[in-house]
C-alpha atoms as a PDB file:
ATOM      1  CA  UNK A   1      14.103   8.224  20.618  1.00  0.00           C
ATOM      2  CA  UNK A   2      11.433   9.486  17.968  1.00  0.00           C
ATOM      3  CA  UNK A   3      10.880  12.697  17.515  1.00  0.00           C
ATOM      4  CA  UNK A   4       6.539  14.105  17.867  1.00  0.00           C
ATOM      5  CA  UNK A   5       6.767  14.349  14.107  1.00  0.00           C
ATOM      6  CA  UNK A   6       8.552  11.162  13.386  1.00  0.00           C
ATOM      7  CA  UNK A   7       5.918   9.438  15.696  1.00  0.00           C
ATOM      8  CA  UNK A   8       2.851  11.341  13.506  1.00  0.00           C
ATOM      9  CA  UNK A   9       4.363  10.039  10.276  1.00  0.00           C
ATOM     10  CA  UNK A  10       4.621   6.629  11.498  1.00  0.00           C
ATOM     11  CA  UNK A  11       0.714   6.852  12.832  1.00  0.00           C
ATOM     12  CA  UNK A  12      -0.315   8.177   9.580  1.00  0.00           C
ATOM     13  CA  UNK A  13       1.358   5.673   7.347  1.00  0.00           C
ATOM     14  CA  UNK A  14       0.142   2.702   9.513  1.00  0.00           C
ATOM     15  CA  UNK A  15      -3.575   3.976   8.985  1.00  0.00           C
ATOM     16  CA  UNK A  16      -3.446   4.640   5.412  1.00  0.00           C
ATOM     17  CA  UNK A  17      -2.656   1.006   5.588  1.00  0.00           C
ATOM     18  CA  UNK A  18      -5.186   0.318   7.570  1.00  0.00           C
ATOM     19  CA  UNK A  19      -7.704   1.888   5.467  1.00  0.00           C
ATOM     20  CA  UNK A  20      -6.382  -0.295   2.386  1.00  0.00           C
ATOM     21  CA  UNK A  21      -8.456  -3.128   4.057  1.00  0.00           C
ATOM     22  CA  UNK A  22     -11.300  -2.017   5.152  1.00  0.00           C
ATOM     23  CA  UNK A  23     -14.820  -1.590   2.984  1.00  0.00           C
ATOM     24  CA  UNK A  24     -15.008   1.161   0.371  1.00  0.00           C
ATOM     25  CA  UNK A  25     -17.208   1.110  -2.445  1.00  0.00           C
ATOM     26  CA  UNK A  26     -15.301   0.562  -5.793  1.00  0.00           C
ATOM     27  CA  UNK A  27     -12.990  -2.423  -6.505  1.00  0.00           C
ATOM     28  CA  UNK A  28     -12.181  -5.207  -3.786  1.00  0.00           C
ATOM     29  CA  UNK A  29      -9.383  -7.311  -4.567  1.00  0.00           C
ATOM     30  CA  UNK A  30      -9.097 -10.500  -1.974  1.00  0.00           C
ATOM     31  CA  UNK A  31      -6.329 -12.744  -2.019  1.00  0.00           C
ATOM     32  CA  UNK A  32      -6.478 -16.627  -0.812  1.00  0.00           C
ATOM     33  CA  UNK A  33      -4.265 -16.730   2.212  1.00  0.00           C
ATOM     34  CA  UNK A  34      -5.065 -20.313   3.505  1.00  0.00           C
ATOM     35  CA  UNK A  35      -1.848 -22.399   4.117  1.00  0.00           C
ATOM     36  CA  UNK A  36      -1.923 -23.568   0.576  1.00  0.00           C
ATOM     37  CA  UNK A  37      -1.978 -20.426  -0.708  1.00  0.00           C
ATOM     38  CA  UNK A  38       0.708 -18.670   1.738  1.00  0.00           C
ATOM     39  CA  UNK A  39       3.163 -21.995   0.764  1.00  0.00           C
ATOM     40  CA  UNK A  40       2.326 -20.923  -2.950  1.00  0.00           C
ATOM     41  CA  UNK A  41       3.551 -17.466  -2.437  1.00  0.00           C
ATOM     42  CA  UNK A  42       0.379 -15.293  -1.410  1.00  0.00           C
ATOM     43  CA  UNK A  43       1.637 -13.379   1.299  1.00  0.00           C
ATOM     44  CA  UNK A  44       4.319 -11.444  -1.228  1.00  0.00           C
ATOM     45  CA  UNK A  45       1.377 -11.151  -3.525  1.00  0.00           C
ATOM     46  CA  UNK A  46      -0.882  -9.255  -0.543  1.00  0.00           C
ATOM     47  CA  UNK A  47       1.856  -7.051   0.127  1.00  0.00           C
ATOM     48  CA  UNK A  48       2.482  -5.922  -3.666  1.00  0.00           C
ATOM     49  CA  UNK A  49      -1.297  -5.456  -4.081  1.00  0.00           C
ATOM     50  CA  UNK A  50      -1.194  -2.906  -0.600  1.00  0.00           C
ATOM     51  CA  UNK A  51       1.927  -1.513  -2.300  1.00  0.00           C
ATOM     52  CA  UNK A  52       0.757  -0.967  -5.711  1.00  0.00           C
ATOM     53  CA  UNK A  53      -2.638   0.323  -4.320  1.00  0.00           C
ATOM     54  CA  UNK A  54      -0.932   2.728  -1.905  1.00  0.00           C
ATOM     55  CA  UNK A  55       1.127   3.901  -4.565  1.00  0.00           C
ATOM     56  CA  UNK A  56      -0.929   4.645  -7.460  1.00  0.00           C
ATOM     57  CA  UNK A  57      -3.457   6.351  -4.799  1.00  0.00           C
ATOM     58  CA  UNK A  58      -6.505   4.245  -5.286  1.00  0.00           C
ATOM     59  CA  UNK A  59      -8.834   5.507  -3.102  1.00  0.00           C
ATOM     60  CA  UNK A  60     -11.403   3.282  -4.531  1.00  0.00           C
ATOM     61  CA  UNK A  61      -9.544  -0.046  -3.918  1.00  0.00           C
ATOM     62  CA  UNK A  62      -9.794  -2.185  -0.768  1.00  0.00           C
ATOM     63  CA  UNK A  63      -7.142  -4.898  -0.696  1.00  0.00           C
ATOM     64  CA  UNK A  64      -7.977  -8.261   1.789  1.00  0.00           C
ATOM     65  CA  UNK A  65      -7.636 -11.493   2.639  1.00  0.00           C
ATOM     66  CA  UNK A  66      -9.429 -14.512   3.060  1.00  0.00           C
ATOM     67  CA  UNK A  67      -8.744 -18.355   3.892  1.00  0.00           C
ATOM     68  CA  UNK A  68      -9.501 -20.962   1.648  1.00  0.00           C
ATOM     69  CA  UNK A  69     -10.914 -20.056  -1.434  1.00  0.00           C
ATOM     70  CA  UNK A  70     -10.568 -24.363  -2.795  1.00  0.00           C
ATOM     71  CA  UNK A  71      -8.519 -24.458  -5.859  1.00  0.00           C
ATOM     72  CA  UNK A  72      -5.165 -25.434  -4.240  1.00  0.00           C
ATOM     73  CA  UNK A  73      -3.571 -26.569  -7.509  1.00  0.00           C
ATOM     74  CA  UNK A  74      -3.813 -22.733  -8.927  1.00  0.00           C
ATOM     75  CA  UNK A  75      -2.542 -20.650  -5.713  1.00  0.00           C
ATOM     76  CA  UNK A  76      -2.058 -18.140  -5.043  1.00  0.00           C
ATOM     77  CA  UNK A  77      -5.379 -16.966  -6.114  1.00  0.00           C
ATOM     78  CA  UNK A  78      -6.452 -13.635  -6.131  1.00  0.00           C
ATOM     79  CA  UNK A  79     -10.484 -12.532  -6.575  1.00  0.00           C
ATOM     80  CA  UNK A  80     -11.745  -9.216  -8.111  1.00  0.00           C
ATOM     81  CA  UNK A  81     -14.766  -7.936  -7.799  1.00  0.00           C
ATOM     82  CA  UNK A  82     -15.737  -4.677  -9.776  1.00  0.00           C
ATOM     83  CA  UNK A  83     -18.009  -1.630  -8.651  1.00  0.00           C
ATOM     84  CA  UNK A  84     -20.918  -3.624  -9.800  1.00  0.00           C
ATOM     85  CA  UNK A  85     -20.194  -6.922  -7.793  1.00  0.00           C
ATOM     86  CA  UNK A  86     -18.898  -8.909 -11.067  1.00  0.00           C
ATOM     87  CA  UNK A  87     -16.081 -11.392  -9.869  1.00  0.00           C
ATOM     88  CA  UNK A  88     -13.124 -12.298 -11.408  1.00  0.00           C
ATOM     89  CA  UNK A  89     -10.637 -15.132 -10.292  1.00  0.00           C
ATOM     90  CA  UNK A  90      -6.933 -14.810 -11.238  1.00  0.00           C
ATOM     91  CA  UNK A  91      -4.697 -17.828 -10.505  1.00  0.00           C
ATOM     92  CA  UNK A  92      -0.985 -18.425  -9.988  1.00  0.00           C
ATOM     93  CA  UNK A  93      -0.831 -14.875  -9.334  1.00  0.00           C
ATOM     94  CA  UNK A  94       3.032 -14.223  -8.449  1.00  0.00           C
ATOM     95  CA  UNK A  95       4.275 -10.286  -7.280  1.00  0.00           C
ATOM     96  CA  UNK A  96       5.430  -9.412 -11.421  1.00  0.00           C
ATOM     97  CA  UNK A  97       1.824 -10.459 -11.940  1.00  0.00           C
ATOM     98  CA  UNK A  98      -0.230  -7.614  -9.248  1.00  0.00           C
ATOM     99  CA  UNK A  99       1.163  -4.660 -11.427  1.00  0.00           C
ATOM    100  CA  UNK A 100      -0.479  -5.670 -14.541  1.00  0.00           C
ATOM    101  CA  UNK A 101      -3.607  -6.867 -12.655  1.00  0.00           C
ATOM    102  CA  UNK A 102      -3.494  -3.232 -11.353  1.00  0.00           C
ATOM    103  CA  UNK A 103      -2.825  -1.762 -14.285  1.00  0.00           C
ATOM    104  CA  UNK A 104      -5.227  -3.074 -16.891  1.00  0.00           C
ATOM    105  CA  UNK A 105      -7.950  -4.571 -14.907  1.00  0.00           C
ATOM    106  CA  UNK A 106      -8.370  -2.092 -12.108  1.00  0.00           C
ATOM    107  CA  UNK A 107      -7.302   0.914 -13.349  1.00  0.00           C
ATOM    108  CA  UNK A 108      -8.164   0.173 -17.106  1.00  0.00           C
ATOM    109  CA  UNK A 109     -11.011  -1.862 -16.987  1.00  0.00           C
ATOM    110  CA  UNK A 110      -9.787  -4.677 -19.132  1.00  0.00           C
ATOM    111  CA  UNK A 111      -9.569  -8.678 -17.062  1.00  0.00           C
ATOM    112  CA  UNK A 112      -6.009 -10.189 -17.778  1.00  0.00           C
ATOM    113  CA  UNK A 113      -7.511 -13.248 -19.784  1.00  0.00           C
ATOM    114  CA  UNK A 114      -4.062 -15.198 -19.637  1.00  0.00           C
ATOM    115  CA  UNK A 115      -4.514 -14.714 -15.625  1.00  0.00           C
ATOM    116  CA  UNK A 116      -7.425 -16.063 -15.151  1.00  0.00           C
ATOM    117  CA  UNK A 117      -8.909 -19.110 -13.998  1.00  0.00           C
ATOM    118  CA  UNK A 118     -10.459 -20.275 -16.508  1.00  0.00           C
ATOM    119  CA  UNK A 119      -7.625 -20.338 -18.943  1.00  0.00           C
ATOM    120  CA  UNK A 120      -4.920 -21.198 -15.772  1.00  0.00           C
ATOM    121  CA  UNK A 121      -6.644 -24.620 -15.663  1.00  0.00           C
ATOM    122  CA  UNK A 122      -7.406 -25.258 -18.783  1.00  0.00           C
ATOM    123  CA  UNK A 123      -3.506 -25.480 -19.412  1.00  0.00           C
ATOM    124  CA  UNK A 124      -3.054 -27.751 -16.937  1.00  0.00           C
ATOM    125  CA  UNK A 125      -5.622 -30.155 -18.446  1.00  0.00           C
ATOM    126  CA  UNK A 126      -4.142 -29.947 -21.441  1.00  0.00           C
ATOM    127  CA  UNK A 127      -0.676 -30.996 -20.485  1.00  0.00           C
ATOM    128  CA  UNK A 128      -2.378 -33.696 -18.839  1.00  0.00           C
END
């Protein structure tokens, strides 16, 4: 049996959790979690983004999830969007991957380039 303070802790860890989804103004980081993108590995990649949130205490960061986002040939894929609204797409984003998206795009302000999109597909057409 749990003790009364065992049971607060667990309350107040589940919603600090809780609050990692829901709206805040500031970042919003939303990762594809359609089949395609759960078979590519997206749920890990959630769970390190809640992680590496939680951790770093970013108050200003909401983590979620959404279904298809229609590039199933780059999953998982993981969406940005800054204070202002600006989007950015990352694709084949694996868990080593979320720490460095953290680090240099939402805490430092700088896209990871090599992550993106954009350059993600472009490597694909060009082994093609």
């Amino acid at each position: 049996m749990k003790t009364l303070e065992e049971l607060k802790k667990i309350r107040e860890e589940a919603a600090n959790k809780i609050n990692l989804r829901t709206a805040k103004n500031g970042y919003r980081i939303v990762v594809g979690m359609a089949t395609c993108g759960i078979t590519a590995g997206a749920r890990p990649v959630l769970a390190a983004f809640v992680d590496q949130v939680a951790a770093k205490h970013l108050d200003n960061v909401t983590v979620t999830q959404v279904g298809c986002i229609g590039e199933c040939a780059v999953e998982p894929i993981v969406e940005v969007y800054d204070t202002e609204g600006n989007r950015t797409i990352y694709a084949e984003v694996h868990e080593p991957d979320v720490e460095t998206i953290i680090n240099e795009h939402i805490m430092g302000g700088k896209v990871v380039i090599e992550k993106t999109i954009e350059v993600i597909k472009s490597k694909k057409e060009e082994v093609l």
